[in-house]
C-alpha atoms as a PDB file:
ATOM      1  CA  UNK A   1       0.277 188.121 231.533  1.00  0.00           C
ATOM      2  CA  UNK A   2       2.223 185.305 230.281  1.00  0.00           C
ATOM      3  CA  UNK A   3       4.969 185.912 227.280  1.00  0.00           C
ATOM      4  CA  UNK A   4       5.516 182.646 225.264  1.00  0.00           C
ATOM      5  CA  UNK A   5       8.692 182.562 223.803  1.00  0.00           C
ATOM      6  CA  UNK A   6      11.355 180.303 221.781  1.00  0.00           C
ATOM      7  CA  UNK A   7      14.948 179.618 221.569  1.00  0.00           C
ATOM      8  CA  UNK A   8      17.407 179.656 219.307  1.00  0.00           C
ATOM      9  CA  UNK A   9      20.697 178.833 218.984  1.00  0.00           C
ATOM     10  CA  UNK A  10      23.297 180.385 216.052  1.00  0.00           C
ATOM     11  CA  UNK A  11      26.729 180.584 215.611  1.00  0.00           C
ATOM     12  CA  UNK A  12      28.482 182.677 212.902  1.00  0.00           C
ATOM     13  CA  UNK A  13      31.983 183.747 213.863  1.00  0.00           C
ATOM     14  CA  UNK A  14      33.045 185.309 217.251  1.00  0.00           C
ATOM     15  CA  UNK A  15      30.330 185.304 219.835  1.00  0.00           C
ATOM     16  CA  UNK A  16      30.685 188.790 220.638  1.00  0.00           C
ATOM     17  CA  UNK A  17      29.303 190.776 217.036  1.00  0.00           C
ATOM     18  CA  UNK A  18      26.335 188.739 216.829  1.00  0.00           C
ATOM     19  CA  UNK A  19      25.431 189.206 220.867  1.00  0.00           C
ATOM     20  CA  UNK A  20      26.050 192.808 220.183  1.00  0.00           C
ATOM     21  CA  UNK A  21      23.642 192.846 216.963  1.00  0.00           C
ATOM     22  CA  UNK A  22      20.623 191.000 218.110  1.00  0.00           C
ATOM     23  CA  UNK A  23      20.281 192.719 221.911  1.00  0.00           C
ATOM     24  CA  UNK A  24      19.353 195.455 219.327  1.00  0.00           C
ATOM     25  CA  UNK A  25      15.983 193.276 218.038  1.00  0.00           C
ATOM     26  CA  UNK A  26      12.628 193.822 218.720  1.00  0.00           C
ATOM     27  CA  UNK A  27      11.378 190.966 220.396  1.00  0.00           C
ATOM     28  CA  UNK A  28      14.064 189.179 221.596  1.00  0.00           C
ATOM     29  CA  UNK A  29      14.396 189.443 225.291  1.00  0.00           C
ATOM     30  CA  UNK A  30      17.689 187.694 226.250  1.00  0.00           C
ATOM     31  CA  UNK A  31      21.236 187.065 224.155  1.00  0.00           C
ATOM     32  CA  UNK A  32      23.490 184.451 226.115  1.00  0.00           C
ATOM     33  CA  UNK A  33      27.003 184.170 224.441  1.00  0.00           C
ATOM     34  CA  UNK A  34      28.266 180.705 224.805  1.00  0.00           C
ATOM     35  CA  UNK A  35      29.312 177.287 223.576  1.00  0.00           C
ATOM     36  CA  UNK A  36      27.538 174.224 221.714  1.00  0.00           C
ATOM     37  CA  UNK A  37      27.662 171.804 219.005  1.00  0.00           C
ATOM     38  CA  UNK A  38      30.485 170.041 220.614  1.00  0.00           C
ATOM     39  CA  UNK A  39      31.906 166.244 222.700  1.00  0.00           C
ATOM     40  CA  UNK A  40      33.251 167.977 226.288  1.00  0.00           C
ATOM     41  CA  UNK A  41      30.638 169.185 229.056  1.00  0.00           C
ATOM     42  CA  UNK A  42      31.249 172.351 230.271  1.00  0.00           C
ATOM     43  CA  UNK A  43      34.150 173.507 228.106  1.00  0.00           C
ATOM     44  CA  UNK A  44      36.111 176.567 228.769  1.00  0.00           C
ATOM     45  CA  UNK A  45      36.763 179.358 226.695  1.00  0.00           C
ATOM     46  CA  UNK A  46      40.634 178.497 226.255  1.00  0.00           C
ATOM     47  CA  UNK A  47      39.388 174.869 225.346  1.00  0.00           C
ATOM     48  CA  UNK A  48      37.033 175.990 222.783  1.00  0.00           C
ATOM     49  CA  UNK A  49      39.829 178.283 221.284  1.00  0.00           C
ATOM     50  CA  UNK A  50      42.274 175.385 221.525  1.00  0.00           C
ATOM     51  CA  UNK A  51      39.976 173.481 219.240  1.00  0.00           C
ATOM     52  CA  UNK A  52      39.551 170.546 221.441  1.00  0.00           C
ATOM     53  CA  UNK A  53      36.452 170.172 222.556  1.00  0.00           C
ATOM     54  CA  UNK A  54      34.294 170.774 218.706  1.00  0.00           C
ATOM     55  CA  UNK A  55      31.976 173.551 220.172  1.00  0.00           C
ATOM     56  CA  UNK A  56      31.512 176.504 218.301  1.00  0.00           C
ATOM     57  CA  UNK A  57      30.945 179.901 219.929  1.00  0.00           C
ATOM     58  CA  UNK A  58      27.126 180.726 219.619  1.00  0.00           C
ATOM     59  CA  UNK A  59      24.711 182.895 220.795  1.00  0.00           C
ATOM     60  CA  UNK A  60      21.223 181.383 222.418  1.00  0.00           C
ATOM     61  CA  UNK A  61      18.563 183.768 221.778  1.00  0.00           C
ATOM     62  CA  UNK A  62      15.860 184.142 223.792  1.00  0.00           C
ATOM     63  CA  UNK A  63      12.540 185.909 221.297  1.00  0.00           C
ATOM     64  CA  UNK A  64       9.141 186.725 221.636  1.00  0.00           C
ATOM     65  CA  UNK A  65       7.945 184.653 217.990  1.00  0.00           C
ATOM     66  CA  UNK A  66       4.381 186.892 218.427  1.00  0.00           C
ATOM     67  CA  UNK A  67       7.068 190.154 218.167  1.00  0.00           C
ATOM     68  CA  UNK A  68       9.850 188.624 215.503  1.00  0.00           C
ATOM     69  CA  UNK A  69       9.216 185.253 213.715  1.00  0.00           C
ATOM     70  CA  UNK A  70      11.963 182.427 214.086  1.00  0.00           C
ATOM     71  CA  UNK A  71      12.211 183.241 210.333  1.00  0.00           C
ATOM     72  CA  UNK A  72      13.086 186.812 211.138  1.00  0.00           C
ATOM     73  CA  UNK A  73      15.885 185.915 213.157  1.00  0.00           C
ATOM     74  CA  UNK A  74      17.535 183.714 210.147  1.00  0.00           C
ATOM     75  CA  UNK A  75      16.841 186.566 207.694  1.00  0.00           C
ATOM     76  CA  UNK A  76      18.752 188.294 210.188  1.00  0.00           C
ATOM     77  CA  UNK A  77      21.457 185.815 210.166  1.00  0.00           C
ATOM     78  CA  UNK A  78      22.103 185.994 206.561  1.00  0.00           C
ATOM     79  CA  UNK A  79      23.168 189.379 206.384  1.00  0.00           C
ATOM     80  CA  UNK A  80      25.260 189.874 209.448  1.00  0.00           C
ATOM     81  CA  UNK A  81      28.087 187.656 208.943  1.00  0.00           C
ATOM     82  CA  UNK A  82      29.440 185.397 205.984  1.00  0.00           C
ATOM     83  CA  UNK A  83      28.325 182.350 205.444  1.00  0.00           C
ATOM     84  CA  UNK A  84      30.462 181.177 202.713  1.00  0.00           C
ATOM     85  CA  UNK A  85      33.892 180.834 204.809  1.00  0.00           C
ATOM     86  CA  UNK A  86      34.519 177.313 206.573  1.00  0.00           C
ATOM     87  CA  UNK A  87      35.391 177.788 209.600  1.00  0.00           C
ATOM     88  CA  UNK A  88      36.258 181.843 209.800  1.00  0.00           C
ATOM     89  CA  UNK A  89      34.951 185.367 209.873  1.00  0.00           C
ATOM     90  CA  UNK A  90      37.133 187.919 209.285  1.00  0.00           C
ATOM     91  CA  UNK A  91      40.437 187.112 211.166  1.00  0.00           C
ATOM     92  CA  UNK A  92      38.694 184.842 213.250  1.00  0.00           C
ATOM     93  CA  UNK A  93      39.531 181.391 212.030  1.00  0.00           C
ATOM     94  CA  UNK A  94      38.826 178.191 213.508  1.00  0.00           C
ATOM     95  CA  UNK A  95      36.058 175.180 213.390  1.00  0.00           C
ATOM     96  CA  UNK A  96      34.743 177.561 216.830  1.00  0.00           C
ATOM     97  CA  UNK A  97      33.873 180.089 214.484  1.00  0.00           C
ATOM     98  CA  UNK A  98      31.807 177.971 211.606  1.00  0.00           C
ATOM     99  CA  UNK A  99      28.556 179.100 210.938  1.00  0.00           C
ATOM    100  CA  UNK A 100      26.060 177.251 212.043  1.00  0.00           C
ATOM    101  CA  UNK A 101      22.533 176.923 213.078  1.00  0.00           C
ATOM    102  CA  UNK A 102      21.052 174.422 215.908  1.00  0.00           C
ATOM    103  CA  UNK A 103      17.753 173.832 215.642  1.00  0.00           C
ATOM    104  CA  UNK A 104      15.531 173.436 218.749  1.00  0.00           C
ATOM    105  CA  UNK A 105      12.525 171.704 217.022  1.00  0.00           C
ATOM    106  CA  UNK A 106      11.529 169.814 213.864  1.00  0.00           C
ATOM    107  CA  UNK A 107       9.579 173.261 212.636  1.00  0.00           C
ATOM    108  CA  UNK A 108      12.975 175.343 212.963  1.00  0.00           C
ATOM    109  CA  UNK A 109      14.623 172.519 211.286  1.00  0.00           C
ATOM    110  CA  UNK A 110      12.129 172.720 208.037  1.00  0.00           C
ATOM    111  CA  UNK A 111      12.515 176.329 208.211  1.00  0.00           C
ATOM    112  CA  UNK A 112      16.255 176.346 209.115  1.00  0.00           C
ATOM    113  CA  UNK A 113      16.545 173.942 205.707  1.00  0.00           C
ATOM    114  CA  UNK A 114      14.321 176.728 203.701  1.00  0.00           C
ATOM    115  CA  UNK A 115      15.881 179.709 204.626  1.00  0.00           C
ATOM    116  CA  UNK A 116      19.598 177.919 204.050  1.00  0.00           C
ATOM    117  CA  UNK A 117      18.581 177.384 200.211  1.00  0.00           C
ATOM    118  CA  UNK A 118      17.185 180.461 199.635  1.00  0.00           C
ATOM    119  CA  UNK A 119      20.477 181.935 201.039  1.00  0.00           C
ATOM    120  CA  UNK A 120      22.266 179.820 199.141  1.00  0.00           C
ATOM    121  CA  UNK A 121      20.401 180.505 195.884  1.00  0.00           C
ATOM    122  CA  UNK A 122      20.456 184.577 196.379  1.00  0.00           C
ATOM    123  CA  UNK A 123      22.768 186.502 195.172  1.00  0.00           C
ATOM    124  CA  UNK A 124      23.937 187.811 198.628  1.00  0.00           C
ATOM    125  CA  UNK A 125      26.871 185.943 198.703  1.00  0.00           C
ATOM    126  CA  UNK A 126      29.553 185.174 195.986  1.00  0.00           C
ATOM    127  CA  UNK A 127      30.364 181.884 196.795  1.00  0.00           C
ATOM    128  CA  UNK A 128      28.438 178.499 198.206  1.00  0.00           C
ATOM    129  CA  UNK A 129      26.618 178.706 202.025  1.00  0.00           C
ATOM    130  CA  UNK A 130      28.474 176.250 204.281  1.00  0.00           C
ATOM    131  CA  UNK A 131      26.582 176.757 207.215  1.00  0.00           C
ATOM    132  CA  UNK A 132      26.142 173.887 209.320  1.00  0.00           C
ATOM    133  CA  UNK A 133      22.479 172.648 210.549  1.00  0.00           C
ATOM    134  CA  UNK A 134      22.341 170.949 213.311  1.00  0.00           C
ATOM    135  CA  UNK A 135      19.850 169.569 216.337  1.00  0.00           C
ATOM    136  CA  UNK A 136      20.732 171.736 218.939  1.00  0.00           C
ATOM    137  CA  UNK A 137      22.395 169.908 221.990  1.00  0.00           C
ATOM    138  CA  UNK A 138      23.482 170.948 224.980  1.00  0.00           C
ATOM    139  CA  UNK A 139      24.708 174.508 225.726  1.00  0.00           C
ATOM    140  CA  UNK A 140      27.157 176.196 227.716  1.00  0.00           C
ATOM    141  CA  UNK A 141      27.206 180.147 228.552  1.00  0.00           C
ATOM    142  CA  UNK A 142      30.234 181.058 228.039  1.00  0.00           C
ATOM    143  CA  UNK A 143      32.235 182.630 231.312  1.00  0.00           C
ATOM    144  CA  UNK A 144      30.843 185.379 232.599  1.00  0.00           C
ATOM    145  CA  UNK A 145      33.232 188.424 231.230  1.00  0.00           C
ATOM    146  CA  UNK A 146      31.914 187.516 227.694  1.00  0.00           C
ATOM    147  CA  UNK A 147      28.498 188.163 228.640  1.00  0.00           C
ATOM    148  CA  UNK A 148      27.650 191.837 227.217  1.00  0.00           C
ATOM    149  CA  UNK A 149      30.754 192.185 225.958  1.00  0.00           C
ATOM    150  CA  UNK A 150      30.261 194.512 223.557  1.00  0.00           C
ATOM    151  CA  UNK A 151      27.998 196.765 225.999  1.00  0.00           C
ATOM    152  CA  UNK A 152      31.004 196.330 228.547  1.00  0.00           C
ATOM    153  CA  UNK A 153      33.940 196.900 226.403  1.00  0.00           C
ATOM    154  CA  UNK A 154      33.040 199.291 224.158  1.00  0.00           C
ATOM    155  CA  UNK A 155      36.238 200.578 223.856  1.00  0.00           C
ATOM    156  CA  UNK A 156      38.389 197.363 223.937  1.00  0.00           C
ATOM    157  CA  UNK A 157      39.916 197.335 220.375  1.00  0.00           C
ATOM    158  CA  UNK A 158      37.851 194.191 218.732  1.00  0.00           C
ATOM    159  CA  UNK A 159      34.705 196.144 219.784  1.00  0.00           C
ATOM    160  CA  UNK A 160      35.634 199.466 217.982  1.00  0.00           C
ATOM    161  CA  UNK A 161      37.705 197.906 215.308  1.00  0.00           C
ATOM    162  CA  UNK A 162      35.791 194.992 214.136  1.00  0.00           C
ATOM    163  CA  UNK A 163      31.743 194.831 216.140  1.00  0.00           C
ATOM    164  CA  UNK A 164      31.179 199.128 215.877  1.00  0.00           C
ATOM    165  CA  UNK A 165      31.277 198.523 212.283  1.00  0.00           C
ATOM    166  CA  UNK A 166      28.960 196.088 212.230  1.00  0.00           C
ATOM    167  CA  UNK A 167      26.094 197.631 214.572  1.00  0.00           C
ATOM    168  CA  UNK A 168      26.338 200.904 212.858  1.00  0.00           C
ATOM    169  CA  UNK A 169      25.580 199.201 209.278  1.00  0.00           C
ATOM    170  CA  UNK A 170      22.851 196.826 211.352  1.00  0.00           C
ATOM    171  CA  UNK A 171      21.270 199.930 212.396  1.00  0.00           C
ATOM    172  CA  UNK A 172      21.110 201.157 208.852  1.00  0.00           C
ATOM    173  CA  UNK A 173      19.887 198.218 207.845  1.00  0.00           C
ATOM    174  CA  UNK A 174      17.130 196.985 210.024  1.00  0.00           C
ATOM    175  CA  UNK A 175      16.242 200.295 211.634  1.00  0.00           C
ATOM    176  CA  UNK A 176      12.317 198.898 211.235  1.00  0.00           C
ATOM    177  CA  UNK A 177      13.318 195.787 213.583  1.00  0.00           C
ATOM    178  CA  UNK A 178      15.427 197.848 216.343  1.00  0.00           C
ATOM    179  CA  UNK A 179      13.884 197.676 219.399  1.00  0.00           C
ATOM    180  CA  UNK A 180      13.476 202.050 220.482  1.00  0.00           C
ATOM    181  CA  UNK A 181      16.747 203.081 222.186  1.00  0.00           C
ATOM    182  CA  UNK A 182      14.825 203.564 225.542  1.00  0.00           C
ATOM    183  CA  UNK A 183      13.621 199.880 226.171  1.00  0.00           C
END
């Protein structure tokens, strides 16, 4: 039996946290850590960090939208990073770590546009969403030793200092859209 499934494409500070948060979902299937929204082809990691090359780091989900909705994932969005901060997240600052989210079709557009007011209008955060919307373009996985990072590293000091935070509070969180611990 045939799955059909959708993209999508999300940045909102270092590649790494939100990699490690949504491999944790119910219903998405694949989390590729990598590069978009950018002018240079295939850019490297040192490029993007150089600032060069306009890419932000992203994730590119792959989701099952009969298992979690395209609106579930933004929902998601929202509340795992900040979307307030141009260009930063935590001590991660640069335009490669703007929020932003690149839409694959018009109907993730409209609903991209939606959920970005209502998270604008809520009192979630303080200040005004700058999150960037965006036609998604062309994207580049990032090299292969930031794939699973998080799974790989867990005891590099980003992952326990600044990412174990942040799954253990999205466990808490959205323990009814975890996928079991065995799949």
């Amino acid at each position: 039996m045939s799955v059909h499934t959708e993209t999508a494409t999300l940045g909102g500070g270092c590649f790494w946290c939100l990699e490690a948060l949504y491999q944790t979902v119910k219903g998405v299937s694949k989390v590729v850590s990598g590069y978009a929204g950018g002018e240079v082809d295939n850019p490297s990691y040192q490029a993007v960090c150089d600032g060069t090359t306009g890419h932000a780091e992203v994730v590119q989900l792959t989701f099952d939208p009969s298992v979690i909705s395209y609106n579930d994932i933004l929902y998601i969005f929202w509340r795992i990073h900040d979307p307030t901060t141009l260009n930063r997240q935590g001590n991660d600052a640069g335009t490669q770590y703007r929020s932003v989210i690149l839409y694959h079709n018009d109907t993730q557009r409209l609903l991209a546009e939606k959920s970005l007011l209502e998270a604008d209008a809520s009192p979630l955060w303080p200040g005004p969403v700058v999150t960037e919307l965006a036609a998604a373009g062309s994207f580049y996985a990032a090299e292969d030793y930031h794939q699973d990072y998080y799974l790989n590293n867990p005891r590099q000091p980003y992952c326990s200092m600044v990412i174990d935070p942040k799954v253990q509070k999205f466990r808490e969180s959205f323990t009814e859209m975890l996928r079991p611990a065995n799949d």
